[in-house]
Protein backbone atom coordinates (compact mmCIF):
# COMPACT_ATOMS: atom_id res chain seq x y z
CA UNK A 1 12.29 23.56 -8.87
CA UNK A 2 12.59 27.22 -8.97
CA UNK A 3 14.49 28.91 -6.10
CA UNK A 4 12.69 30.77 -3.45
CA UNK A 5 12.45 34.52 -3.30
CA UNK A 6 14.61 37.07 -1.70
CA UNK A 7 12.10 38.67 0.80
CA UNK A 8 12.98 42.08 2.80
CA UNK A 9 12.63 41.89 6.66
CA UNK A 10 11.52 45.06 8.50
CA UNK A 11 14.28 46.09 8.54
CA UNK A 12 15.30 45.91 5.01
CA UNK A 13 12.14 48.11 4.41
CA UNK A 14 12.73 50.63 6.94
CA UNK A 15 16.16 50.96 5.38
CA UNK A 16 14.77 50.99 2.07
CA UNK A 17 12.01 53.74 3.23
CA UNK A 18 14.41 56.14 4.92
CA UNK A 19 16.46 56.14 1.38
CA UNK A 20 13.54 56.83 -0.27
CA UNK A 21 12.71 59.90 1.98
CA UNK A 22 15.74 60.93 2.25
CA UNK A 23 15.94 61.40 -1.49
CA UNK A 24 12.57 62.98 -1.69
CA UNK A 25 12.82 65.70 1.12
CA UNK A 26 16.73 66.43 -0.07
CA UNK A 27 14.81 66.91 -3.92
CA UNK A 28 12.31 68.85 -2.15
CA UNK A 29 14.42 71.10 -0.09
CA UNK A 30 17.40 71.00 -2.57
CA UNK A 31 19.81 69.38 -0.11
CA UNK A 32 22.55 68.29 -1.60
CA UNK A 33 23.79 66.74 1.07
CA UNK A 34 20.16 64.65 2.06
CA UNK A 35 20.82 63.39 -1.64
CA UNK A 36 23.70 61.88 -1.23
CA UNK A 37 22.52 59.95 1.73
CA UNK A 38 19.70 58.51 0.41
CA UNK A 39 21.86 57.80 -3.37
CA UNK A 40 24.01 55.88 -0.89
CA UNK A 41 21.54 53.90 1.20
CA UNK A 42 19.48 53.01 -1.77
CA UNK A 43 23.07 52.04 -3.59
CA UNK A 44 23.85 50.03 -0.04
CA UNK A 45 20.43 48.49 0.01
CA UNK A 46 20.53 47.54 -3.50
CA UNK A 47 24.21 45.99 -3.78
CA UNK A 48 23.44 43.85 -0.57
CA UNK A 49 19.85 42.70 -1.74
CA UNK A 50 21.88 41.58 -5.61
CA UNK A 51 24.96 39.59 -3.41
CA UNK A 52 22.52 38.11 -1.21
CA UNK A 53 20.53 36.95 -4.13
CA UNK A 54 23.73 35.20 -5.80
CA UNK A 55 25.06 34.35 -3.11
CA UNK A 56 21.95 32.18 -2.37
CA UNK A 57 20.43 31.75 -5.99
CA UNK A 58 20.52 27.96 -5.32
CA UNK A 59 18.57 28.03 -2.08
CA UNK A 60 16.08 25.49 -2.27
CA UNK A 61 14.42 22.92 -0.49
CA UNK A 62 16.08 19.41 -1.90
CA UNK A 63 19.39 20.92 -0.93
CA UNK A 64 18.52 19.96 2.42
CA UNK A 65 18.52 16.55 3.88
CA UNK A 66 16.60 15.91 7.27
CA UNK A 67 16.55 12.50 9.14
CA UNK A 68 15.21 12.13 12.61
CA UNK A 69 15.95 9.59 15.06
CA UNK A 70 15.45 8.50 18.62
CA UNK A 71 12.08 10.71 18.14
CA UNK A 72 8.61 9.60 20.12
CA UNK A 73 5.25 8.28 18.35
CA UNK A 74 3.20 7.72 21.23
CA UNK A 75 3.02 9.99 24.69
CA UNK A 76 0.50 10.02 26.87
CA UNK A 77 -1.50 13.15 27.32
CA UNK A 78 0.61 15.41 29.72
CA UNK A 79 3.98 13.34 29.26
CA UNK A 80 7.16 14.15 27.79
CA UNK A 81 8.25 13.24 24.68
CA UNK A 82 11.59 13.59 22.37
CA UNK A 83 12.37 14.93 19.07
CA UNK A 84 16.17 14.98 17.75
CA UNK A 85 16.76 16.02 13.97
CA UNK A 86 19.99 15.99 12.08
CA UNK A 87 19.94 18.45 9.03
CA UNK A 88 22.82 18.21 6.35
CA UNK A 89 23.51 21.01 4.02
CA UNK A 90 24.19 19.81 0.39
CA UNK A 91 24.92 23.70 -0.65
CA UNK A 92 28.86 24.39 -1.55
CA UNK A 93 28.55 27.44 0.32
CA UNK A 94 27.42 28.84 3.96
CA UNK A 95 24.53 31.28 4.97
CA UNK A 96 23.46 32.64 8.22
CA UNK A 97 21.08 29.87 9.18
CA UNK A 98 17.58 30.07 11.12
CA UNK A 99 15.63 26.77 11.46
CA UNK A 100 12.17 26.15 12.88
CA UNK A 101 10.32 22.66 13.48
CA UNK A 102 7.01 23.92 13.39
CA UNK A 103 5.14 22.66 16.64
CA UNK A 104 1.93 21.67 15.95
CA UNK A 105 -1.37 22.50 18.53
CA UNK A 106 -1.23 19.56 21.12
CA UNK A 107 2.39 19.89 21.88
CA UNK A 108 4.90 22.40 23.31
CA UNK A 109 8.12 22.37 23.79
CA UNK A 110 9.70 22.09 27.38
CA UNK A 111 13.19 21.33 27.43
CA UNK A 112 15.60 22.43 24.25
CA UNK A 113 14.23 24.33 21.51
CA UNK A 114 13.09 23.59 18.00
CA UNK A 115 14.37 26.73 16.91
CA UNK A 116 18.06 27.16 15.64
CA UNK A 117 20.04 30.64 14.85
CA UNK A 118 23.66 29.61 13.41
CA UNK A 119 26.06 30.07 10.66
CA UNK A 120 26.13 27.02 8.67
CA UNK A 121 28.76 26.19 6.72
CA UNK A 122 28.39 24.20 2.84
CA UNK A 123 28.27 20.37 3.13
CA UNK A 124 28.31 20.68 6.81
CA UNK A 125 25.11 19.50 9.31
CA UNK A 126 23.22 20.72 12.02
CA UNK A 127 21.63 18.91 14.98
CA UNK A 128 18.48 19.97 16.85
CA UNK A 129 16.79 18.40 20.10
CA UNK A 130 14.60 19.09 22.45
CA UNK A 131 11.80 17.41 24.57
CA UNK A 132 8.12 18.26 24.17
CA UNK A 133 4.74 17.79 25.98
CA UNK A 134 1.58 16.56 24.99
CA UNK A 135 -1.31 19.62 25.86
CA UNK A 136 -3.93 18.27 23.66
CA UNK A 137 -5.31 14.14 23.06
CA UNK A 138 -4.86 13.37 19.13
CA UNK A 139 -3.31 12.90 16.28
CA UNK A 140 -0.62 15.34 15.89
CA UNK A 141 2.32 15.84 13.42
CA UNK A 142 5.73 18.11 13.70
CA UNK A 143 6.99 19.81 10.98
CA UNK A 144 7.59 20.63 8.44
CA UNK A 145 11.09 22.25 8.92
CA UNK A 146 11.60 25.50 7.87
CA UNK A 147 15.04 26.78 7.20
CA UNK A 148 15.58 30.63 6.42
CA UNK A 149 18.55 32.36 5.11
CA UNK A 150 19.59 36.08 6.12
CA UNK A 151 21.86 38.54 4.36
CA UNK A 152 24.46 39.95 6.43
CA UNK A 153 23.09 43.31 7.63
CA UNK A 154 19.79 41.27 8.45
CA UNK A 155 17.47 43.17 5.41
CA UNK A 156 16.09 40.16 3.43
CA UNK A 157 16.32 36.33 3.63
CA UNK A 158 15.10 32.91 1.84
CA UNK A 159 13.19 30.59 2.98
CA UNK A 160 12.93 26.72 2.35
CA UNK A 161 10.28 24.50 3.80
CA UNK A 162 11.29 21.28 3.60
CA UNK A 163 8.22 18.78 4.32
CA UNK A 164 9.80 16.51 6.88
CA UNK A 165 6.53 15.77 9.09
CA UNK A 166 6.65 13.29 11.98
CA UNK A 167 3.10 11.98 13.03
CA UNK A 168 2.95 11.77 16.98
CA UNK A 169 -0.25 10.10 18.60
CA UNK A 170 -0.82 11.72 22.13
CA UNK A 171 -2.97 9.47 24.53
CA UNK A 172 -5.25 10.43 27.78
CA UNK A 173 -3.27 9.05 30.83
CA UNK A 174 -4.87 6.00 30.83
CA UNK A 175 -1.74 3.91 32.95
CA UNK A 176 -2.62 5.66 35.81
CA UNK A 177 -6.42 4.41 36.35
CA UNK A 178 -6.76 1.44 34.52
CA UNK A 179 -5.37 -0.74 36.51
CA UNK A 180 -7.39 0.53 39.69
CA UNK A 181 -11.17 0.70 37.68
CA UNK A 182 -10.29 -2.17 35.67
CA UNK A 183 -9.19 -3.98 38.81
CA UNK A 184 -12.55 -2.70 40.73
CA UNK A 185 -14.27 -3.92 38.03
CA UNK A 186 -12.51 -7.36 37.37
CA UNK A 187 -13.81 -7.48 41.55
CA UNK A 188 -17.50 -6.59 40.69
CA UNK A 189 -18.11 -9.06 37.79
CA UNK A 190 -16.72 -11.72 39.95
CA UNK A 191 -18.29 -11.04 42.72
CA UNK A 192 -21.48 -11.12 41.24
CA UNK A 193 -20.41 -14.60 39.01
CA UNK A 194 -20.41 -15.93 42.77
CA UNK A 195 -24.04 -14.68 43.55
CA UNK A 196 -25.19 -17.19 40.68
CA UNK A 197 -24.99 -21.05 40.85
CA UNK A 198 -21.74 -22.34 39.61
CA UNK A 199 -21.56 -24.00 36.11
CA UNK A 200 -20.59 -22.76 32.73
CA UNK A 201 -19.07 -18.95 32.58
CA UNK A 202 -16.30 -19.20 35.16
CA UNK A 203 -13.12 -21.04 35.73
CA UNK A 204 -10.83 -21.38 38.77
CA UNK A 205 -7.70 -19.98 37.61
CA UNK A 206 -5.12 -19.53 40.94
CA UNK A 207 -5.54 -18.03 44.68
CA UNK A 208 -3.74 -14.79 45.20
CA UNK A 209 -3.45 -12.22 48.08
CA UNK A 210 -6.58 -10.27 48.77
CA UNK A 211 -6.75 -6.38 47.65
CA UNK A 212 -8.96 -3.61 48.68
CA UNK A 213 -10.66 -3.28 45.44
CA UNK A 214 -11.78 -7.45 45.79
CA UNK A 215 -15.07 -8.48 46.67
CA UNK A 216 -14.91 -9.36 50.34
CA UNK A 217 -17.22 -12.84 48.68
CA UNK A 218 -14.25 -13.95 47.06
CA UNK A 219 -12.11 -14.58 50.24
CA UNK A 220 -11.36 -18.49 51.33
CA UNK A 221 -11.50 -18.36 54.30
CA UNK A 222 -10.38 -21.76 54.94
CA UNK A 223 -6.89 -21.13 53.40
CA UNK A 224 -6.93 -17.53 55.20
CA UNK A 225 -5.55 -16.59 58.32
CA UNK A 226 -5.95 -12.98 60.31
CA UNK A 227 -3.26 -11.17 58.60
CA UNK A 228 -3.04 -13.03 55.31
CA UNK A 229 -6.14 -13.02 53.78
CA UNK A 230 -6.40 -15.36 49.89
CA UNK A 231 -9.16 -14.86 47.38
CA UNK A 232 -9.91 -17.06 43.82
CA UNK A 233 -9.21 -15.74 41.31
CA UNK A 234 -11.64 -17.19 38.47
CA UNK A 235 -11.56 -17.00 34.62
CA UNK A 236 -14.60 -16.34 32.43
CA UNK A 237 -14.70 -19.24 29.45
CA UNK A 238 -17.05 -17.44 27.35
CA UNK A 239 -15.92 -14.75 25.17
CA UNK A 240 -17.86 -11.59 23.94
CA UNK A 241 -17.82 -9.32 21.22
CA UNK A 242 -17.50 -6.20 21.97
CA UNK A 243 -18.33 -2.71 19.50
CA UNK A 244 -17.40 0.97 20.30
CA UNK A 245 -18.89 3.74 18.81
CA UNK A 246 -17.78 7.65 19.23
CA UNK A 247 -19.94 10.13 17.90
CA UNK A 248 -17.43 12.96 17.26
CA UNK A 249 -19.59 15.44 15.96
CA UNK A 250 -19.71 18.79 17.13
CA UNK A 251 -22.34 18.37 20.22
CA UNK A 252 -19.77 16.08 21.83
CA UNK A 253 -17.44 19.04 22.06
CA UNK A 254 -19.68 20.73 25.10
CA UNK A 255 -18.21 20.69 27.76
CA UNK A 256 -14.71 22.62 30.08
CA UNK A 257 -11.29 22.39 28.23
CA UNK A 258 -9.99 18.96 28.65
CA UNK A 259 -13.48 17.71 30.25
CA UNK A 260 -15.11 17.75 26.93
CA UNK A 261 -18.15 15.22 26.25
CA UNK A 262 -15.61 13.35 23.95
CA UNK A 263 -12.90 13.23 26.00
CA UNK A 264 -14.81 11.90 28.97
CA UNK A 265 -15.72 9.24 26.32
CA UNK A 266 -12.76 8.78 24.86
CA UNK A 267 -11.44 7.82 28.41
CA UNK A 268 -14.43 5.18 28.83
CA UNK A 269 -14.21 3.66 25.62
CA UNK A 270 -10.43 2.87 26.78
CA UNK A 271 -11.42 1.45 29.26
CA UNK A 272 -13.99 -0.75 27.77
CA UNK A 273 -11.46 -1.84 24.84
CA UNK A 274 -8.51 -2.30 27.68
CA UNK A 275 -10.58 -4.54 29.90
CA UNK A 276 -11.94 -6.53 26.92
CA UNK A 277 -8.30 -7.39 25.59
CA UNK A 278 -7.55 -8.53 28.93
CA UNK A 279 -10.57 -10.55 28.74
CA UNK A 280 -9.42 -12.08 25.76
CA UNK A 281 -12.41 -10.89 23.53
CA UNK A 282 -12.50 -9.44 20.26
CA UNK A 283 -12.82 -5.71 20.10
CA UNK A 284 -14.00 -3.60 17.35
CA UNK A 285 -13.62 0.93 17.31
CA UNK A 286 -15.87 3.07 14.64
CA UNK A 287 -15.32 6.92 14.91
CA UNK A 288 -18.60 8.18 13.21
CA UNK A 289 -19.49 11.56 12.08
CA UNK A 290 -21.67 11.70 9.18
CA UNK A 291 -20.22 8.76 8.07
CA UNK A 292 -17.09 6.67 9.45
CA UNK A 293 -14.21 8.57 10.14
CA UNK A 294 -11.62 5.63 11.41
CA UNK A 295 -12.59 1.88 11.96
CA UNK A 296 -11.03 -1.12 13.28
CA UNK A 297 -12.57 -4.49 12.45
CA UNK A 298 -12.88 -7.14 15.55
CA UNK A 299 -9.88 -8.65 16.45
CA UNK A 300 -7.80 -9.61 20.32
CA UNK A 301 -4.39 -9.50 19.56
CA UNK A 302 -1.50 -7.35 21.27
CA UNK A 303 -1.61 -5.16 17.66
CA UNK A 304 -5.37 -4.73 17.97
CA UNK A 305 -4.97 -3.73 21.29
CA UNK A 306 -2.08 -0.81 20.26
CA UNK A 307 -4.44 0.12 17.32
CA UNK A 308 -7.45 0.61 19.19
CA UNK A 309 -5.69 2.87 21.57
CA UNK A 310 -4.89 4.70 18.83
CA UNK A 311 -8.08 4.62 16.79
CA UNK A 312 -10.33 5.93 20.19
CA UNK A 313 -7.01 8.13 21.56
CA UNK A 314 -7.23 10.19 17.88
CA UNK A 315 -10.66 10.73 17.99
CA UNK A 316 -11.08 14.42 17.38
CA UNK A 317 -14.71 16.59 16.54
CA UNK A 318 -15.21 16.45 13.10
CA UNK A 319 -17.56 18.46 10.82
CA UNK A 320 -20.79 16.36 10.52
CA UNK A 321 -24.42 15.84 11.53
CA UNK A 322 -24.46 12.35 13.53
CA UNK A 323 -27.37 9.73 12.61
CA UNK A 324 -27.37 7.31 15.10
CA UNK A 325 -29.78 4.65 12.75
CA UNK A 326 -27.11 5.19 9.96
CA UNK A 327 -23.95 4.82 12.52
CA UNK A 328 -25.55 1.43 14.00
CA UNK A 329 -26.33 0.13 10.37
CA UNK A 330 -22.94 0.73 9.16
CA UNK A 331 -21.68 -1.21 11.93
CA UNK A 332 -23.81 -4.29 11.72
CA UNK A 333 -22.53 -4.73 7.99
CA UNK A 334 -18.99 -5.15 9.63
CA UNK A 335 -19.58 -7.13 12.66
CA UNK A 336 -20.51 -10.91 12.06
CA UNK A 337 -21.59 -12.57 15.16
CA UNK A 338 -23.18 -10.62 17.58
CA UNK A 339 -21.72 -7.79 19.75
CA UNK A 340 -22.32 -5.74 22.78
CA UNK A 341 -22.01 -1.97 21.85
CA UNK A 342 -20.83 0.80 23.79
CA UNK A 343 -21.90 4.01 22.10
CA UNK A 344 -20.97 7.19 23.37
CA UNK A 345 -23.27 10.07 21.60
CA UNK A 346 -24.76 13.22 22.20
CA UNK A 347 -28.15 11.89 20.21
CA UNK A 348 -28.25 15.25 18.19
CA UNK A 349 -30.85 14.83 16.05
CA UNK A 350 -33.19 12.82 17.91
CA UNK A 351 -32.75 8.97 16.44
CA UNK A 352 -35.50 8.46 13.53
CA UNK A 353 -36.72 4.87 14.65
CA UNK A 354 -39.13 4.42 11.85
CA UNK A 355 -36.60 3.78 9.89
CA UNK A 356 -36.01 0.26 11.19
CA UNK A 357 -32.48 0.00 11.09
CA UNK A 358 -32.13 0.36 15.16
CA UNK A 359 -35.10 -2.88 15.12
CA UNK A 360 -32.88 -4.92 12.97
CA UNK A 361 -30.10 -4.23 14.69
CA UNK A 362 -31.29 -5.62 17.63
CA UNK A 363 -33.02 -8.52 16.13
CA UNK A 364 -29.72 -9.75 14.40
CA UNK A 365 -28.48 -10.15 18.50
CA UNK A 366 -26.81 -7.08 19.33
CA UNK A 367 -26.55 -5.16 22.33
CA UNK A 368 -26.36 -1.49 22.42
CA UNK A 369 -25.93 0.47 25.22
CA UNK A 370 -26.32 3.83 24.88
CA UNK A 371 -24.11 6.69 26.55
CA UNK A 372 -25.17 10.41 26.19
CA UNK A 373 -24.06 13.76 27.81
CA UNK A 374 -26.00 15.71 30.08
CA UNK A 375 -24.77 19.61 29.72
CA UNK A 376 -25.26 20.87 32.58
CA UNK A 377 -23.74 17.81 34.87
CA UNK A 378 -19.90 18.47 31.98
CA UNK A 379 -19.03 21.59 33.81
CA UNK A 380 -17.87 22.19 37.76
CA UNK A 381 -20.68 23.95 40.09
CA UNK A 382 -20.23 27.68 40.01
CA UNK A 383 -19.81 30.01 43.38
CA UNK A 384 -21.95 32.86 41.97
CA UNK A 385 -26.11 31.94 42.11
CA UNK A 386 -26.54 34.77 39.57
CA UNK A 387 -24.02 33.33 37.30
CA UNK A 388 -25.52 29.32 38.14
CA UNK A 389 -28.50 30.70 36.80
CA UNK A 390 -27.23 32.27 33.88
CA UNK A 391 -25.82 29.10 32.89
CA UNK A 392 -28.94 26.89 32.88
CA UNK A 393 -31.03 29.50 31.02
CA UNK A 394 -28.64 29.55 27.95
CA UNK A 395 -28.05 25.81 28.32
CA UNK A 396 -31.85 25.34 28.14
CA UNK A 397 -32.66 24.51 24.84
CA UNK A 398 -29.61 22.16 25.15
CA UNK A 399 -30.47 20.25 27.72
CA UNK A 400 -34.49 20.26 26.58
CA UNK A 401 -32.93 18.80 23.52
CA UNK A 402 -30.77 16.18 25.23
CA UNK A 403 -33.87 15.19 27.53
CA UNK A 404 -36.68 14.99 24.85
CA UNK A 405 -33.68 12.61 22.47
CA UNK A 406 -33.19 10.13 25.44
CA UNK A 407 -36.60 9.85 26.25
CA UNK A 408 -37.00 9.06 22.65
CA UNK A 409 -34.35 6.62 22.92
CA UNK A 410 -36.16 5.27 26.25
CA UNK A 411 -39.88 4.64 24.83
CA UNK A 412 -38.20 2.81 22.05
CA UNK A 413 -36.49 0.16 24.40
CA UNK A 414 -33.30 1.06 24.19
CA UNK A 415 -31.00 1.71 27.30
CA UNK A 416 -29.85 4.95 27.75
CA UNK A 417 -27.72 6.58 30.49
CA UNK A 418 -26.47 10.57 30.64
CA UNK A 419 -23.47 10.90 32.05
CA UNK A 420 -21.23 14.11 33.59
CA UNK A 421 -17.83 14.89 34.74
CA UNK A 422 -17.92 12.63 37.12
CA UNK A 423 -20.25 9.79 36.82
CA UNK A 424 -19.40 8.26 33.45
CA UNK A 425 -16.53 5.54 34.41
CA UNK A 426 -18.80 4.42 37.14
CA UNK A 427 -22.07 3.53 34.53
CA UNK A 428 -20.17 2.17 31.86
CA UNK A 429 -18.46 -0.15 34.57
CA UNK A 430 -22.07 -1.22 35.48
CA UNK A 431 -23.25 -1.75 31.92
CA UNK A 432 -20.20 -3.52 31.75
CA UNK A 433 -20.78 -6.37 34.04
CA UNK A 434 -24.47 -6.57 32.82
CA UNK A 435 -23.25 -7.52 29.24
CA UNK A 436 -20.61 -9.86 30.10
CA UNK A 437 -22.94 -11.76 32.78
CA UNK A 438 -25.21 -11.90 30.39
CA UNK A 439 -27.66 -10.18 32.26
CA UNK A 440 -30.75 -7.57 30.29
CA UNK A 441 -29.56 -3.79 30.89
CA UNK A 442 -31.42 -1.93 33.34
């Protein structure tokens, strides 16, 4: 591999333009003196640029050796997470050193620095650490490291990316409500389980203290007392299959940063896979844009579990135009029994249902329920009337768009709820219990 080239820094070509004026006004004016001063800086300028250039002649990028260690792969979204790097120089001799771990969008760094200024001596090794935080849910990578060397008088230097990349998955903050919702709805589906008559679909498992988030239905009363309240705590036997499908096409970008259409999607579709694992049912992701862009076949172990939190956590807009008939017809070829699907979409274009995939879909015995944004309902109330209205004239077409597509969706039998900022946790939970009681979505 050829070595890289000596490039001048500002400075090297102010230096190298004040010589050069220097010897053109001295020619000009006949200065003898101006002459010599710009015969010398170009001379200066010159001699440093050649030593520099054989001094580092074998600068290049396999004369570096990086290995990181005790690094993060997963953070949640807001967390902190840790990068340490050990570099080795395999060069005989030493430079003045500048290295950079290039931080990718999604991350910053908090604590430390990826950025090292240092002489470093031949054969010797450099360390870097620092802690980062996730700004941005994805798939991210750091790196690659680039390490720069500079002359003495700081005119020129070499550079050397070495691609080192470390791939980093940051998460929404899921820990800190899916125990409550899950919880809430664990409480809902059993409450209703004890509205039916008792027979096949539930199983006693063990009596435990009551919580706030139980149904008040579930308490036995006989094994109670004032202060110490017990509920069941039941089982269901049957099992589901259960399909989620993320439209990540360019309409489900509307929305405030970080209250996107997709990420308020992304954060019910975790849910939905979470509560299903725990469940014990077999879970299935598709990321769809004009075709797939990451699947995970049905499975329930702990690894499907980890994968679909990373298959639904990476899910990022992708170029595309989004056909829902398409989208559902790819997934029925991969699901063999069948499922309940959970499909989060912003139904731009309006579904073509003459094509019949959506009918055979449903007549091979899936489910879908349908999840789409509303525009205006994604962002917070403004303060200003003027500027209230201003908003729902240019979001008109939008929203015409969005209500003439689930109307579409609606005459054609298929259920359909919008969903803002707000609301969308609480109608996937009720969708939720529908399909796992069994029961025909409202």
């Amino acid at each position: 591999m050829t070595d890289s080239p000596v490039v001048l820094t500002y400075r090297g070509w102010g230096l190298l333009a004040g010589s050069l004026a220097s010897l053109l006004v001295g020619y000009l004016a006949l200065n003898v003196m101006l002459l010599l001063v710009g015969v010398l800086a170009v001379t200066l300028v010159g001699a440093e640029l050649l030593a520099f250039g054989l001094a580092t002649r074998d600068f290049r990028p396999e004369n570096f050796r990086v290995q990181r260690s005790e690094s993060s792969t997963v953070i949640a979204l807001g967390a902190v997470g840790t990068m340490a790097l050990q570099i080795a120089n395999r060069r005989r001799t030493g430079f003045y050193a500048e290295v950079y771990d290039r931080i990718p969008e999604g991350v910053e760094a908090v604590v430390g620095s990826p950025h090292l200024t240092a002489w470093w001596s031949g054969g010797d090794s450099k360390s870097l650490a620092y802690a980062y935080r996730g700004t941005g849910r994805g798939a991210v990578e750091i790196g690659p490291l680039d390490v720069l060397a500079h002359d003495t008088f700081g005119v020129a230097y070499r550079a050397a990316v070495i691609e080192d990349r470390w791939p980093v998955q940051v998460l929404p903050q899921v820990a800190l409500w899916t125990t409550e919702i899950t919880e809430r709805l664990r409480s809902e589906t059993i409450g209703r389980l004890l509205a039916r008559p008792p027979g096949y679909g539930t199983e006693f498992r063990s009596l435990r203290e009551y919580q706030p988030s139980d149904d008040f239905r579930t308490i036995v009363w006989k094994r109670s007392t004032f202060d110490h309240l017990l509920v069941k705590e039941w089982e269901l036997e049957s099992r589901i299959d259960v399909a989620v499908l993320l439209d990540v096409t360019r309409p489900m970008g509307i929305g405030p940063r970080g209250g996107e259409a997709l990420d308020l999607a992304v954060d019910a579709a975790l849910l939905v896979a979470r509560y299903s694992f725990g469940q014990g049912d077999r879970v299935a992701v598709l990321t769809y844009s004009d075709g797939p862009v990451a699947f995970l076949p049905l499975g329930r172990s702990v690894d499907q579990s980890y994968n679909a939190d990373r298959v639904i956590g990476a899910a990022k807009i992708k170029p595309g135009i989004f056909q829902l008939e398409d989208a559902v017809e790819y997934l029925a070829k991969q699901l063999g029994r069948p499922a309940t699907v959970f499909a989060f979409t912003a139904l731009d274009p309006v579904p073509d249902f003459t094509r019949g995939s959506m009918t055979d879909f449903r007549k091979a015995g899936h489910q879908i329920h349908l999840f789409v944004p509303d525009p205006l309902e994604l962002f917070p109330p403004l303060d200003d009337p003027l500027a209230e209205r201003a908003e729902r004239l240019v979001a008109g077409p939008l929203v015409a768009q969005t209500q003439q597509a689930v109307a579409a969706v609606r005459a054609a039998g298929l259920p359909v709820t919008t969903y803002g900022r707000e609301d969308l946790l609480r109608h996937v939970t009720g969708r939720y219990v529908r399909a796992r009681l069994g029961e025909l979505p409202a």
